[in-house]
Protein backbone atom coordinates (compact mmCIF):
# COMPACT_ATOMS: atom_id res chain seq x y z
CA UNK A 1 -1.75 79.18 9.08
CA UNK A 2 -3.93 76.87 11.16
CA UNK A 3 -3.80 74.22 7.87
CA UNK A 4 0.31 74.59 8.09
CA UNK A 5 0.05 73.86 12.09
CA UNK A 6 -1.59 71.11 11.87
CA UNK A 7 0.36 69.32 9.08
CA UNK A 8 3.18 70.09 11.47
CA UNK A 9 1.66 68.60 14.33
CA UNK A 10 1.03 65.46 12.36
CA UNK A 11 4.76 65.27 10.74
CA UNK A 12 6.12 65.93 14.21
CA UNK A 13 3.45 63.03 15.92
CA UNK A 14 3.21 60.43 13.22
CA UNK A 15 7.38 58.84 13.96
CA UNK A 16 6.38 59.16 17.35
CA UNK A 17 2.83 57.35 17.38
CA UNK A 18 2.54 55.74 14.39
CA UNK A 19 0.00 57.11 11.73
CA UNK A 20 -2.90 54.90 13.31
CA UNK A 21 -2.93 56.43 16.77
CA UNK A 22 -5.55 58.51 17.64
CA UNK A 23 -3.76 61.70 18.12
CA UNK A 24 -3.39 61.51 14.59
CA UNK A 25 -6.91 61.17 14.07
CA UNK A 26 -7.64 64.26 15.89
CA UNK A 27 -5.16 65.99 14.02
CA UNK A 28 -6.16 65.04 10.26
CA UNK A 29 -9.44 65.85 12.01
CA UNK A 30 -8.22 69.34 12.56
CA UNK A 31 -6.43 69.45 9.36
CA UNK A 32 -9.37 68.91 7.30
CA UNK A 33 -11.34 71.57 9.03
CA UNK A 34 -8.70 73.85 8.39
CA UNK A 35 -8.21 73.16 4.63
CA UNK A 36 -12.07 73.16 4.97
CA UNK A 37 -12.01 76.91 5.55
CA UNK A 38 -9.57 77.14 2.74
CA UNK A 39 -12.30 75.55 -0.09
CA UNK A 40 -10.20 72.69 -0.39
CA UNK A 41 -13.18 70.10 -0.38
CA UNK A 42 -12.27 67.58 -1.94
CA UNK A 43 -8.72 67.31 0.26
CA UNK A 44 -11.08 67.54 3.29
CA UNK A 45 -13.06 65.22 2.77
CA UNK A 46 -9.44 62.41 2.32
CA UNK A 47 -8.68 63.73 5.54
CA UNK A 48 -12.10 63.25 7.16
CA UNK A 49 -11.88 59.87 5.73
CA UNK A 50 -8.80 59.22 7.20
CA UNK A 51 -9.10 60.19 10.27
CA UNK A 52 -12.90 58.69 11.11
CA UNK A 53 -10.77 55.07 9.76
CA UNK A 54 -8.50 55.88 12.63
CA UNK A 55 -10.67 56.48 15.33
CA UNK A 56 -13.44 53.29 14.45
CA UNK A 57 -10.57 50.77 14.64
CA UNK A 58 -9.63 52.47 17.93
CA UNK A 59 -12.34 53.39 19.89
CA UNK A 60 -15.36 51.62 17.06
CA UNK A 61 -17.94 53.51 15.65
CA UNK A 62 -19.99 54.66 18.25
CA UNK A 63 -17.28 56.21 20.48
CA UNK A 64 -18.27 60.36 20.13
CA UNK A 65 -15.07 61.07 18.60
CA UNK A 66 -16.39 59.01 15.52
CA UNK A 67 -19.60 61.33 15.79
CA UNK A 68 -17.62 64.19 15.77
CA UNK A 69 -15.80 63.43 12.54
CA UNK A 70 -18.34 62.40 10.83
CA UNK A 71 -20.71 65.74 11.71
CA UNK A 72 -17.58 67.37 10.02
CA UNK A 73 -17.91 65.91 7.17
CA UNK A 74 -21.58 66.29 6.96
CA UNK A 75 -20.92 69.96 7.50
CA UNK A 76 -18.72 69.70 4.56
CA UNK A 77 -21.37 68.44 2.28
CA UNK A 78 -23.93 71.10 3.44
CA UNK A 79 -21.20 73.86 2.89
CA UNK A 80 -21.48 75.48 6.26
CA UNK A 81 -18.30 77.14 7.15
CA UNK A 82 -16.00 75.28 9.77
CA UNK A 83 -14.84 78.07 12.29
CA UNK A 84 -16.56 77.40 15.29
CA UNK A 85 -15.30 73.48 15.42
CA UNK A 86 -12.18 74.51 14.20
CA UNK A 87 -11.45 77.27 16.91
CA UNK A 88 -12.77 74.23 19.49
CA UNK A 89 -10.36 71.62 18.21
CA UNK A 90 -7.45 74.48 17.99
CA UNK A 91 -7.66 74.83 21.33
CA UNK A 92 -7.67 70.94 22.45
CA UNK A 93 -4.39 70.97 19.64
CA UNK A 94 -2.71 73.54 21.65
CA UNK A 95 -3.08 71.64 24.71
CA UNK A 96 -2.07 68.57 23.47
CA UNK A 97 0.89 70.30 22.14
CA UNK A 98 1.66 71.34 25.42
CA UNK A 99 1.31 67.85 26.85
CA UNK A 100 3.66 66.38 24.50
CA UNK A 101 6.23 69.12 25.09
């Protein structure tokens, strides 16, 4: 469910933003923790990827977003299970959701 809300949020954001703002980031971000929980490493990790790409060219690679992402993915690599960042960055989706209406 959580994987299916945020591939929503980033089909309803991406014609609206453009795929390299860095909502999107923070929704592949959330994506890939979802799918995460789901085993789906190797999916994860594309979507880690992506959105740490994203948020360097925006904000460069110090900015704590970048950190953020990137302990993710070094989460991912050590196996440890993904629920307490991803009921964190389900919260910040709902509220963005919210802002954007």
């Amino acid at each position: 469910m959580a994987a299916a809300e945020q591939r929503t949020a980033i089909d309803d954001t991406e014609p609206r933003y453009g795929s390299r703002h860095h909502r999107m980031a923070i929704y592949r971000n959330n994506l890939a923790l979802a799918i995460h929980a789901l085993d789906h490493h190797d999916e994860a990790r594309r979507e880690f990827a992506e959105a740490e790409r994203i948020m360097v060219a925006k904000f460069g690679p110090d900015h704590p977003g970048v950190r953020s992402i990137r302990g993710n993915t070094v989460r991912l690599d050590g196996g440890e299970p993904p629920v307490a960042a991803l009921n964190v960055t389900l919260r910040i989706h709902q509220r963005l959701r919210a802002v954007d209406g």
